[in-house]
Structures are given as structure tokens and as C-alpha cells.
PDB file of N, CA and C in Angstrom:
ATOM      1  N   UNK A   1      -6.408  -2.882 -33.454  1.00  0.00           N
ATOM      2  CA  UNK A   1      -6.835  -2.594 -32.099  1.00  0.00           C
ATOM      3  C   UNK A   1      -6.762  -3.870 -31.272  1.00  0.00           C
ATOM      4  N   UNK A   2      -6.139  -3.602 -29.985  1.00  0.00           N
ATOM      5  CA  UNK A   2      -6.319  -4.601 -29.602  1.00  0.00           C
ATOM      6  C   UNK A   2      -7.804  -5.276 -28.918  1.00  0.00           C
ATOM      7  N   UNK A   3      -7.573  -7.098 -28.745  1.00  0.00           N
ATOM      8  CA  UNK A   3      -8.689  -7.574 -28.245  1.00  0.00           C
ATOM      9  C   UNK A   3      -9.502  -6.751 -26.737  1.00  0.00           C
ATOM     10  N   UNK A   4      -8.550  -6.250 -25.418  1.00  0.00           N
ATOM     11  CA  UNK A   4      -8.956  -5.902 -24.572  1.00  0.00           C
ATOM     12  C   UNK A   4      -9.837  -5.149 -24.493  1.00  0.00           C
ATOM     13  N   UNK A   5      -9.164  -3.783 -25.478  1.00  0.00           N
ATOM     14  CA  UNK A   5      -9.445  -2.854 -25.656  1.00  0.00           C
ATOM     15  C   UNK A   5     -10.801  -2.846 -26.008  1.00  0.00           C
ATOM     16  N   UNK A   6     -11.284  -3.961 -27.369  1.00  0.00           N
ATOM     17  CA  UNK A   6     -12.707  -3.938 -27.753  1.00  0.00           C
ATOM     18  C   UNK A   6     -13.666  -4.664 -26.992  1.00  0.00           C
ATOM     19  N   UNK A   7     -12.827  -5.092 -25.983  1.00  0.00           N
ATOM     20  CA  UNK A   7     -13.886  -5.823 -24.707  1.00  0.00           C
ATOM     21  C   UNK A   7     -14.136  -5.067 -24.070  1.00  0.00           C
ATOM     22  N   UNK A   8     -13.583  -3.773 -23.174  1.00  0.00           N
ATOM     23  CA  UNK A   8     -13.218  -2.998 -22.567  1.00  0.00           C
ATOM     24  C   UNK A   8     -14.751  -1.699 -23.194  1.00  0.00           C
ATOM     25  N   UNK A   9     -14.825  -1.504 -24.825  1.00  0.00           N
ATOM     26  CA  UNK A   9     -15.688  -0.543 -25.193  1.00  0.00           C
ATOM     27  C   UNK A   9     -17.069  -0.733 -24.770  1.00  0.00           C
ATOM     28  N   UNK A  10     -17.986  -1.934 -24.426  1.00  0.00           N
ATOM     29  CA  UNK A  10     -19.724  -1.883 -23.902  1.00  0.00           C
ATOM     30  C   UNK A  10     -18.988  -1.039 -22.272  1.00  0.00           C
ATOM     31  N   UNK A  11     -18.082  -1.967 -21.663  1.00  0.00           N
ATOM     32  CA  UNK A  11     -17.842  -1.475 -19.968  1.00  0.00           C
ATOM     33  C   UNK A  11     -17.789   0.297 -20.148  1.00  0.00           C
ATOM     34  N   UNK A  12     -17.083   0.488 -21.063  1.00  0.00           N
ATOM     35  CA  UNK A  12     -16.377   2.164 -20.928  1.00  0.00           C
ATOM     36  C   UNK A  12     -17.969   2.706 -21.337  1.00  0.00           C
ATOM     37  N   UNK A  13     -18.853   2.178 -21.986  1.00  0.00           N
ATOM     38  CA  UNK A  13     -20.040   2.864 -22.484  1.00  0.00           C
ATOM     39  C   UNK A  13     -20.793   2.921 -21.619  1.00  0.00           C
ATOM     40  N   UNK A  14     -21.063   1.816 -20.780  1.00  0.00           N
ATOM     41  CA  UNK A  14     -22.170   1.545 -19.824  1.00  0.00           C
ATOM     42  C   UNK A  14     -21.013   2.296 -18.480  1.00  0.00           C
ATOM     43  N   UNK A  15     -20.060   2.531 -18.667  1.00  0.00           N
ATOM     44  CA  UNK A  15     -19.482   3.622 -17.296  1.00  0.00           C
ATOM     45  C   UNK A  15     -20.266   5.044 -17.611  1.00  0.00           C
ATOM     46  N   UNK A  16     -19.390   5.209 -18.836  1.00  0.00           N
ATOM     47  CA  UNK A  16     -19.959   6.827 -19.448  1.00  0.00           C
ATOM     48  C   UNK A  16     -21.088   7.268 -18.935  1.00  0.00           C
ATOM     49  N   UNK A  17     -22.480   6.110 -19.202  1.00  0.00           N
ATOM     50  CA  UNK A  17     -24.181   6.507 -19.394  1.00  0.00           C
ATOM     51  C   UNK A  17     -23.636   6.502 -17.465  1.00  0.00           C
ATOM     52  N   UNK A  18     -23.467   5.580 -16.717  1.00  0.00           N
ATOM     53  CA  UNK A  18     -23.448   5.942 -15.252  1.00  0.00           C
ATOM     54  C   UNK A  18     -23.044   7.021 -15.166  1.00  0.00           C
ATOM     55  N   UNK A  19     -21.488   7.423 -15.194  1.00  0.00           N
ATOM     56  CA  UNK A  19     -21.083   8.634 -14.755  1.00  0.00           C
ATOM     57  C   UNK A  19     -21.870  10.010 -14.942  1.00  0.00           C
ATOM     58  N   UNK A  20     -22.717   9.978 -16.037  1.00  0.00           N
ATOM     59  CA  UNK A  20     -23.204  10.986 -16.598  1.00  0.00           C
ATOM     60  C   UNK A  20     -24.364  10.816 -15.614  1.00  0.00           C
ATOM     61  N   UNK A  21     -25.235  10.143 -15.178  1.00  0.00           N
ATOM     62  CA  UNK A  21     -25.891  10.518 -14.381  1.00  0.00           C
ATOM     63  C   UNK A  21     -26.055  10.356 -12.835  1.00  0.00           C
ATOM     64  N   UNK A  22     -24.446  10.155 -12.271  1.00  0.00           N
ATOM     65  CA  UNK A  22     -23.999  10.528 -11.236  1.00  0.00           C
ATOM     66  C   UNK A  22     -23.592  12.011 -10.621  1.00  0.00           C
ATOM     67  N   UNK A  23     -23.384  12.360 -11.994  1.00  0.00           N
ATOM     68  CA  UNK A  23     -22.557  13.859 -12.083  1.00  0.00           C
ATOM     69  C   UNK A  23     -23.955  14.556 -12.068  1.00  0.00           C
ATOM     70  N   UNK A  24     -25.050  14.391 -13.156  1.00  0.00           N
ATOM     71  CA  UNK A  24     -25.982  15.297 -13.064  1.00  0.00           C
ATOM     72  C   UNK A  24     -26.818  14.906 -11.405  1.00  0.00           C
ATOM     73  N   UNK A  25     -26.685  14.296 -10.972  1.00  0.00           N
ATOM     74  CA  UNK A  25     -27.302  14.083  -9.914  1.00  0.00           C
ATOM     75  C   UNK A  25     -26.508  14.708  -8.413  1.00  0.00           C
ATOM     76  N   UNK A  26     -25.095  14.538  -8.208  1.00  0.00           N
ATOM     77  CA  UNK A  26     -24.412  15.126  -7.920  1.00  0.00           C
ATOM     78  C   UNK A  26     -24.053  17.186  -8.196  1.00  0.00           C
ATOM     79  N   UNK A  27     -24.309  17.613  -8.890  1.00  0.00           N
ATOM     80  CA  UNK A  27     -24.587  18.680  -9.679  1.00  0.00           C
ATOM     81  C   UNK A  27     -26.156  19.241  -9.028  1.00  0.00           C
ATOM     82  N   UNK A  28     -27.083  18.627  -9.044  1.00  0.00           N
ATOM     83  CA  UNK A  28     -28.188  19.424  -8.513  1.00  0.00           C
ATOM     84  C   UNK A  28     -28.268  19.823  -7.105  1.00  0.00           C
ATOM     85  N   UNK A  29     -27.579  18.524  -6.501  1.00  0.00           N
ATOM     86  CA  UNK A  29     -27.422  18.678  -5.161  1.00  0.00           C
ATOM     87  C   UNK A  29     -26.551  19.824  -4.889  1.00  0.00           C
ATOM     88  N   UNK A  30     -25.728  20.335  -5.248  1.00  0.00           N
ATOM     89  CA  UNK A  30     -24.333  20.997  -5.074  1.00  0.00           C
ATOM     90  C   UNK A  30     -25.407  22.451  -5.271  1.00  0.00           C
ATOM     91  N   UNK A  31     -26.262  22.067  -6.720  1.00  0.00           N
ATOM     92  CA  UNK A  31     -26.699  23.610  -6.598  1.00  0.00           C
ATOM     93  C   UNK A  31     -27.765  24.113  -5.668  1.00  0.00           C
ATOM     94  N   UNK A  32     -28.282  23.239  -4.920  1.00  0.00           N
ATOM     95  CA  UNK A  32     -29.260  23.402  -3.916  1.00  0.00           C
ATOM     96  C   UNK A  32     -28.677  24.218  -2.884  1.00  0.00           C
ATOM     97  N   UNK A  33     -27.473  23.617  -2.548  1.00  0.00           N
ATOM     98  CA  UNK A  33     -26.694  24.110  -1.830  1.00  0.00           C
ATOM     99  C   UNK A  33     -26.215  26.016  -1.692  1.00  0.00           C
ATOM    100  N   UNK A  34     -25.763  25.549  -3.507  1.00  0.00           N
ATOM    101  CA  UNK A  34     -24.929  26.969  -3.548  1.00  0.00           C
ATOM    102  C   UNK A  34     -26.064  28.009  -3.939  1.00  0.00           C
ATOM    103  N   UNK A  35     -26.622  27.775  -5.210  1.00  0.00           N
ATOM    104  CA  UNK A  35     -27.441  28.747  -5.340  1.00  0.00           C
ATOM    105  C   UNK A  35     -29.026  29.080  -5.001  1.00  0.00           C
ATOM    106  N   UNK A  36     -29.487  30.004  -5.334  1.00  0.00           N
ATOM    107  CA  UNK A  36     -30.468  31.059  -4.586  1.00  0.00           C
ATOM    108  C   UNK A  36     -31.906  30.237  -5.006  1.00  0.00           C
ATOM    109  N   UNK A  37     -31.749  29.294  -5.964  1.00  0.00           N
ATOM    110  CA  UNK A  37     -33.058  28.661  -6.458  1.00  0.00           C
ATOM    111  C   UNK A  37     -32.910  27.076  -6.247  1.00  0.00           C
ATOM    112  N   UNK A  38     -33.631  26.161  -6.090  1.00  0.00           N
ATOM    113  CA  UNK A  38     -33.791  25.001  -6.483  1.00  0.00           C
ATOM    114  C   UNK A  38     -33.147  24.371  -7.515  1.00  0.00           C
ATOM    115  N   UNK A  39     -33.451  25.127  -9.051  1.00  0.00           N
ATOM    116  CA  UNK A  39     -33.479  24.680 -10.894  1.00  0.00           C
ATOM    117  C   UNK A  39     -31.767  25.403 -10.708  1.00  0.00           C
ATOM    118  N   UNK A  40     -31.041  25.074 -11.164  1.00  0.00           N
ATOM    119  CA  UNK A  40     -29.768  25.563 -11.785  1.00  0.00           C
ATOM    120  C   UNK A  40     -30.206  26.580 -13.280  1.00  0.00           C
ATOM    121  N   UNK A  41     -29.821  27.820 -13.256  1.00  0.00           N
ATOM    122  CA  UNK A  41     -30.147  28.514 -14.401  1.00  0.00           C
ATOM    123  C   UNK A  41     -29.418  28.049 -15.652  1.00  0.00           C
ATOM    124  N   UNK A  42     -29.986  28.400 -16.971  1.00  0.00           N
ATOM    125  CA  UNK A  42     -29.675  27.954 -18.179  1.00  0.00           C
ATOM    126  C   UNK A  42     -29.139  29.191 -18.771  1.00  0.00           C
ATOM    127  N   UNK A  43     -28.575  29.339 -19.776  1.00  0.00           N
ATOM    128  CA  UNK A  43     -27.795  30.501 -20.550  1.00  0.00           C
ATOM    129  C   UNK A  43     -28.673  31.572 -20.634  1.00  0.00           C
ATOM    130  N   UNK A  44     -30.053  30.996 -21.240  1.00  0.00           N
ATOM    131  CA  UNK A  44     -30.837  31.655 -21.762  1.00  0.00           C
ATOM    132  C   UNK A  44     -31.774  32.646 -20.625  1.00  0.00           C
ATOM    133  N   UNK A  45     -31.930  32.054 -19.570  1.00  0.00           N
ATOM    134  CA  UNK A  45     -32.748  32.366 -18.668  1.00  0.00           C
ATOM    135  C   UNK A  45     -32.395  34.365 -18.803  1.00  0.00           C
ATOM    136  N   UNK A  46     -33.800  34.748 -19.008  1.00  0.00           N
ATOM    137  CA  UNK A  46     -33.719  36.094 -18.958  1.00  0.00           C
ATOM    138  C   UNK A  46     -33.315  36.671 -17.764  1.00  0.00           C
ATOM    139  N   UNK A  47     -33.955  36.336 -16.540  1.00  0.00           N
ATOM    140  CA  UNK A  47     -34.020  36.824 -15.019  1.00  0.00           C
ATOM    141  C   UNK A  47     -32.891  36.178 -14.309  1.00  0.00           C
ATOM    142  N   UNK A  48     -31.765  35.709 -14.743  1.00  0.00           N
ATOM    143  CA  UNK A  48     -30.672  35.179 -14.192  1.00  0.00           C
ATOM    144  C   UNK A  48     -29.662  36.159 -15.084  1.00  0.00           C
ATOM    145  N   UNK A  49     -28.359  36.567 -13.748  1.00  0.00           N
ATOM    146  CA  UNK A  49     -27.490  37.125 -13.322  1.00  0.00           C
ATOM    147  C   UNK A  49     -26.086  36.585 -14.754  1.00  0.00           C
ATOM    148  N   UNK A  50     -25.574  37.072 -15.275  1.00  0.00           N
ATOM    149  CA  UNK A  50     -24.115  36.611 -15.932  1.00  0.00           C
ATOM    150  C   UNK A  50     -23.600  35.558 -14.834  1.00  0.00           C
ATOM    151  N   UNK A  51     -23.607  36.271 -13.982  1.00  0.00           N
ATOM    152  CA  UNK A  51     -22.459  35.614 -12.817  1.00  0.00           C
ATOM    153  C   UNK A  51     -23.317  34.166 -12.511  1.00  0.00           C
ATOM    154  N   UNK A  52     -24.314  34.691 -12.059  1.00  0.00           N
ATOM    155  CA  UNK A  52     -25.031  32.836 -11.559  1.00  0.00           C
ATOM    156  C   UNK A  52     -24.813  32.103 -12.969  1.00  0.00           C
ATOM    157  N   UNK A  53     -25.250  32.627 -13.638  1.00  0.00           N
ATOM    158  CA  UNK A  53     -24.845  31.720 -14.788  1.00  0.00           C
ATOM    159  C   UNK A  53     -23.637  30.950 -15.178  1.00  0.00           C
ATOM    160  N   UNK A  54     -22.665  31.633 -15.348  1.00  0.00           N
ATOM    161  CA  UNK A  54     -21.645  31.307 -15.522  1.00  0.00           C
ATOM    162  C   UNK A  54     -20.696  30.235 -14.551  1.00  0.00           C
ATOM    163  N   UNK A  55     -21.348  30.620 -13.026  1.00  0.00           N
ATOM    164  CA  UNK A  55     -20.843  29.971 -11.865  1.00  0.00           C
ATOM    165  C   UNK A  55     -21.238  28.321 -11.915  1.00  0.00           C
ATOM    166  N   UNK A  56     -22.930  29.062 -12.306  1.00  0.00           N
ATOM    167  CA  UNK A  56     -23.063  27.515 -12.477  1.00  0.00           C
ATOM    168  C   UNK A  56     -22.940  26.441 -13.982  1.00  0.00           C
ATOM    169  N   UNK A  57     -22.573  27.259 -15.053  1.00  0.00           N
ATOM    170  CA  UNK A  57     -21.654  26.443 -15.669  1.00  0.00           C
ATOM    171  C   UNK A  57     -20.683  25.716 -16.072  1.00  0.00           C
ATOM    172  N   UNK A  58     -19.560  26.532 -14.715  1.00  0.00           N
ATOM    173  CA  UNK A  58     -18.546  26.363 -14.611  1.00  0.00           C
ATOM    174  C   UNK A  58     -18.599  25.295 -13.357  1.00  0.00           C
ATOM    175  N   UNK A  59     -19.271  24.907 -12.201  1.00  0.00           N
ATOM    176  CA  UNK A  59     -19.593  24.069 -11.178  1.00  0.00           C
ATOM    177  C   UNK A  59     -19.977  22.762 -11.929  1.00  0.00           C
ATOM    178  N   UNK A  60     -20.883  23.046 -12.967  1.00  0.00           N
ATOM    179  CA  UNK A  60     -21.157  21.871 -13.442  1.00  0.00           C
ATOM    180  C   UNK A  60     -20.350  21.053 -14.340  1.00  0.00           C
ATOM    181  N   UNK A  61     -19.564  21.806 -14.844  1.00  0.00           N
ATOM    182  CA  UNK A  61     -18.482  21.187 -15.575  1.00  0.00           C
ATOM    183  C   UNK A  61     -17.154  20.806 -15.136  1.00  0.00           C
ATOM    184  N   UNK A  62     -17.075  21.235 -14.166  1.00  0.00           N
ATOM    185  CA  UNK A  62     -16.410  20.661 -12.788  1.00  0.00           C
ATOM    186  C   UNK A  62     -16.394  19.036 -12.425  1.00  0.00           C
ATOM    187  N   UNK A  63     -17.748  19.240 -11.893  1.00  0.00           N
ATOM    188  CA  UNK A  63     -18.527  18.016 -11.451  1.00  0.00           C
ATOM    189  C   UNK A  63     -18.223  16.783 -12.053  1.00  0.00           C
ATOM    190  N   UNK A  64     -18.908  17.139 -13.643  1.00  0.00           N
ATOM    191  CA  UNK A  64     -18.908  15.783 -14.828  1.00  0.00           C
ATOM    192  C   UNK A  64     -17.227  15.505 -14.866  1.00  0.00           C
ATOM    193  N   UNK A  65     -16.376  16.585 -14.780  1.00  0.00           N
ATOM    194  CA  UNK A  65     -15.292  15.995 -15.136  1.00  0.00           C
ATOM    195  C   UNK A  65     -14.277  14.816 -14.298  1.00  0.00           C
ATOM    196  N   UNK A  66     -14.728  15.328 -12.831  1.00  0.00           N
ATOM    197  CA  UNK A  66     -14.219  15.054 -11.599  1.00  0.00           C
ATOM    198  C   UNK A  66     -14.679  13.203 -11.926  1.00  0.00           C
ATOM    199  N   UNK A  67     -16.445  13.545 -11.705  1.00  0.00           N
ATOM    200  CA  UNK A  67     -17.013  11.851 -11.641  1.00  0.00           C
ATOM    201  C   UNK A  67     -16.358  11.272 -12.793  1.00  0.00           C
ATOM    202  N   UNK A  68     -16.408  11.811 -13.953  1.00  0.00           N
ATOM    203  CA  UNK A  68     -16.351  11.001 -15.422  1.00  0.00           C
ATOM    204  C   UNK A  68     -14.404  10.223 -14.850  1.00  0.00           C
ATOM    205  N   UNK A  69     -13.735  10.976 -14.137  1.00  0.00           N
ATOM    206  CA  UNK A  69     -12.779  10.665 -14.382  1.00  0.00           C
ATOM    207  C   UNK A  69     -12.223   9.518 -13.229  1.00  0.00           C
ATOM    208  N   UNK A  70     -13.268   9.993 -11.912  1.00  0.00           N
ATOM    209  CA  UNK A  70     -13.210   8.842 -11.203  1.00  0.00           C
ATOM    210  C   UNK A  70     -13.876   7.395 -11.362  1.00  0.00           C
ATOM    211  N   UNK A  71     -15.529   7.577 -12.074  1.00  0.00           N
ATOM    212  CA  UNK A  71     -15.903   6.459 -12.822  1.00  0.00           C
ATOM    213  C   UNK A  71     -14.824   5.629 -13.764  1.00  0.00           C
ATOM    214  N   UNK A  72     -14.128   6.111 -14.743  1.00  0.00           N
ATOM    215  CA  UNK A  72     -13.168   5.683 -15.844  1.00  0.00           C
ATOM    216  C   UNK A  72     -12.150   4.890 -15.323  1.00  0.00           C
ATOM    217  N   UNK A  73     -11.828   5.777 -14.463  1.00  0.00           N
ATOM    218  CA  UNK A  73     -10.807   5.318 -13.633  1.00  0.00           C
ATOM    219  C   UNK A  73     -10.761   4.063 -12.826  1.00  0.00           C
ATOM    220  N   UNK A  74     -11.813   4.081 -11.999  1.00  0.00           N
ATOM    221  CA  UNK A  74     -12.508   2.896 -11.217  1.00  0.00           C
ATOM    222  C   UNK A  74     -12.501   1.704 -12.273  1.00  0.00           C
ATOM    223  N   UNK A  75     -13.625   2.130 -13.098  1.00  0.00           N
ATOM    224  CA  UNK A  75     -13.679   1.073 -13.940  1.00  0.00           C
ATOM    225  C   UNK A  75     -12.230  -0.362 -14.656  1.00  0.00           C
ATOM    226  N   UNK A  76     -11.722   0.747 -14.809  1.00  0.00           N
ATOM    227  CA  UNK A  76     -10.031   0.345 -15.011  1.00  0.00           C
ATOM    228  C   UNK A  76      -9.235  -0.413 -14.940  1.00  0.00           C
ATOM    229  N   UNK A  77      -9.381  -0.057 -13.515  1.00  0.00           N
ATOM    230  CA  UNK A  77      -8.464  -0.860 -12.281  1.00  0.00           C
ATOM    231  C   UNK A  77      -9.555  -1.640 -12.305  1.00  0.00           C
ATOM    232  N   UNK A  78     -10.739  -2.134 -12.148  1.00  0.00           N
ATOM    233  CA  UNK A  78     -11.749  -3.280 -12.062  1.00  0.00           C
ATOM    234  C   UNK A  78     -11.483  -3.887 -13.060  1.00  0.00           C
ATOM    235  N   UNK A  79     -10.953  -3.689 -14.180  1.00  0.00           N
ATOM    236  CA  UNK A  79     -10.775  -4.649 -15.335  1.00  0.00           C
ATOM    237  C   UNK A  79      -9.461  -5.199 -15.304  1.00  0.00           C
ATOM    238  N   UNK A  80      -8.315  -4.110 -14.912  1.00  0.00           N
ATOM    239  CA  UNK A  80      -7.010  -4.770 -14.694  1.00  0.00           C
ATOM    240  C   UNK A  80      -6.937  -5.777 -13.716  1.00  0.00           C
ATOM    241  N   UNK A  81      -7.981  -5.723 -12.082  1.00  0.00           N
ATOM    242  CA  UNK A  81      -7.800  -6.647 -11.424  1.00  0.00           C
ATOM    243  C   UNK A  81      -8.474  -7.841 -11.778  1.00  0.00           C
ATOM    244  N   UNK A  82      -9.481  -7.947 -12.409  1.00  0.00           N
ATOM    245  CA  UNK A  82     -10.233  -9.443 -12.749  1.00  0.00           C
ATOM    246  C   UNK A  82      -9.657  -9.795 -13.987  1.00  0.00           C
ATOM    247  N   UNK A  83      -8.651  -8.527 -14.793  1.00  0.00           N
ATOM    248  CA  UNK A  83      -8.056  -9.656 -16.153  1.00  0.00           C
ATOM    249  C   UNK A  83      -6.698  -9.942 -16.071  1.00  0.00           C
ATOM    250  N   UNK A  84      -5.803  -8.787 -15.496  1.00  0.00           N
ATOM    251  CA  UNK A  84      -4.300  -8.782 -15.273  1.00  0.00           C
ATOM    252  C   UNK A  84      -4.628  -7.797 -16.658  1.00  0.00           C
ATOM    253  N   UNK A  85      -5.134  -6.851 -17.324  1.00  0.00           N
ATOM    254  CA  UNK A  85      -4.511  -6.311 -18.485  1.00  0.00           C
ATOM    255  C   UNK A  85      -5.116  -5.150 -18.588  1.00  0.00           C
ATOM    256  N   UNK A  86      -5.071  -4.343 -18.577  1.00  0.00           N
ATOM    257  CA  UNK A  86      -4.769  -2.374 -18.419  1.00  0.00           C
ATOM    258  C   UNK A  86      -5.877  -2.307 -19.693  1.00  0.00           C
ATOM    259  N   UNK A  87      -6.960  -1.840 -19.493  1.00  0.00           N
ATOM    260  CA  UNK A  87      -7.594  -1.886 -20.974  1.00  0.00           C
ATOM    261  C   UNK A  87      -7.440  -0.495 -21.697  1.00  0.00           C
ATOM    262  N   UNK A  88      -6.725   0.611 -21.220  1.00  0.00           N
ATOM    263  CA  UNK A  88      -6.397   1.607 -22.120  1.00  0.00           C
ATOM    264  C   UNK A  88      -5.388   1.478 -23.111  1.00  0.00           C
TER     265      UNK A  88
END
């Protein structure tokens, strides 16, 4: 493996733990928005709809993927510009 690369793994970790709670934070807001409650429903929730459910599983997994990929991404190019070297 190369050296970059294992310099590159705390940054990609400490992106990950950010992104992840950019997205969930991003994600609540969105559902305030869209749906009928405050709480985003869970699978289990008896008194919630297939459809809300599903909508909002599918919104939320949206979300994480979108940030996770613009965090990663960002990150990236921040390492290629302060090292000259692509850490993927």
C-alpha cells in the first residue's frame, strides 16, 4: 500500500464521522420539510404509512450518499492540493 494512501486513512475517517453527521443533520431538516411529523418514521413504526416509510428511507439514503460523496471528494482535492498526490 502505498505511503499516501496510509496518510490519507485518519483524514478519510475523520471525513466519514463528519459526513455522517452532516447528512443526518441535513436529513432531518429535509424531513421537516417534506413530511407530516417532526421525527422521520422508522420501519417499525406501527401508525406510519408503507409509503412514508419507504419515502423516507429512500430520501435518507439519498442524502448520506450525495454528502458522503461530496465530503470524500472535497477532502481529496484538499490533499492533492497541499501534497501534489491524489490519495486514492
Amino acid at each position: 500500500m502505498k505511503a499516501s494512501k496510509i496518510a490519507y486513512k485518519p483524514v478519510g475517517l475523520a471525513l466519514g464521522a463528519l459526513s455522517g453527521a452532516l447528512a443526518g443533520a441535513a436529513f432531518k431538516q429535509a424531513w421537516k420539510v417534506i413530511g407530516n411529523d417532526e421525527d422521520a418514521p422508522d420501519a417499525t413504526d406501527v401508525d406510519r404509512a408503507w409509503r412514508e416509510i419507504l419515502l423516507a428511507a429512500a430520501l435518507q439514503g439519498a442524502i448520506f450518499a450525495v454528502v458522503k460523496a461530496a465530503v470524500d471528494r472535497g477532502g481529496a482535492t484538499a490533499t492533492h492540493r497541499l501534497t501534489g498526490v491524489w490519495p486514492g
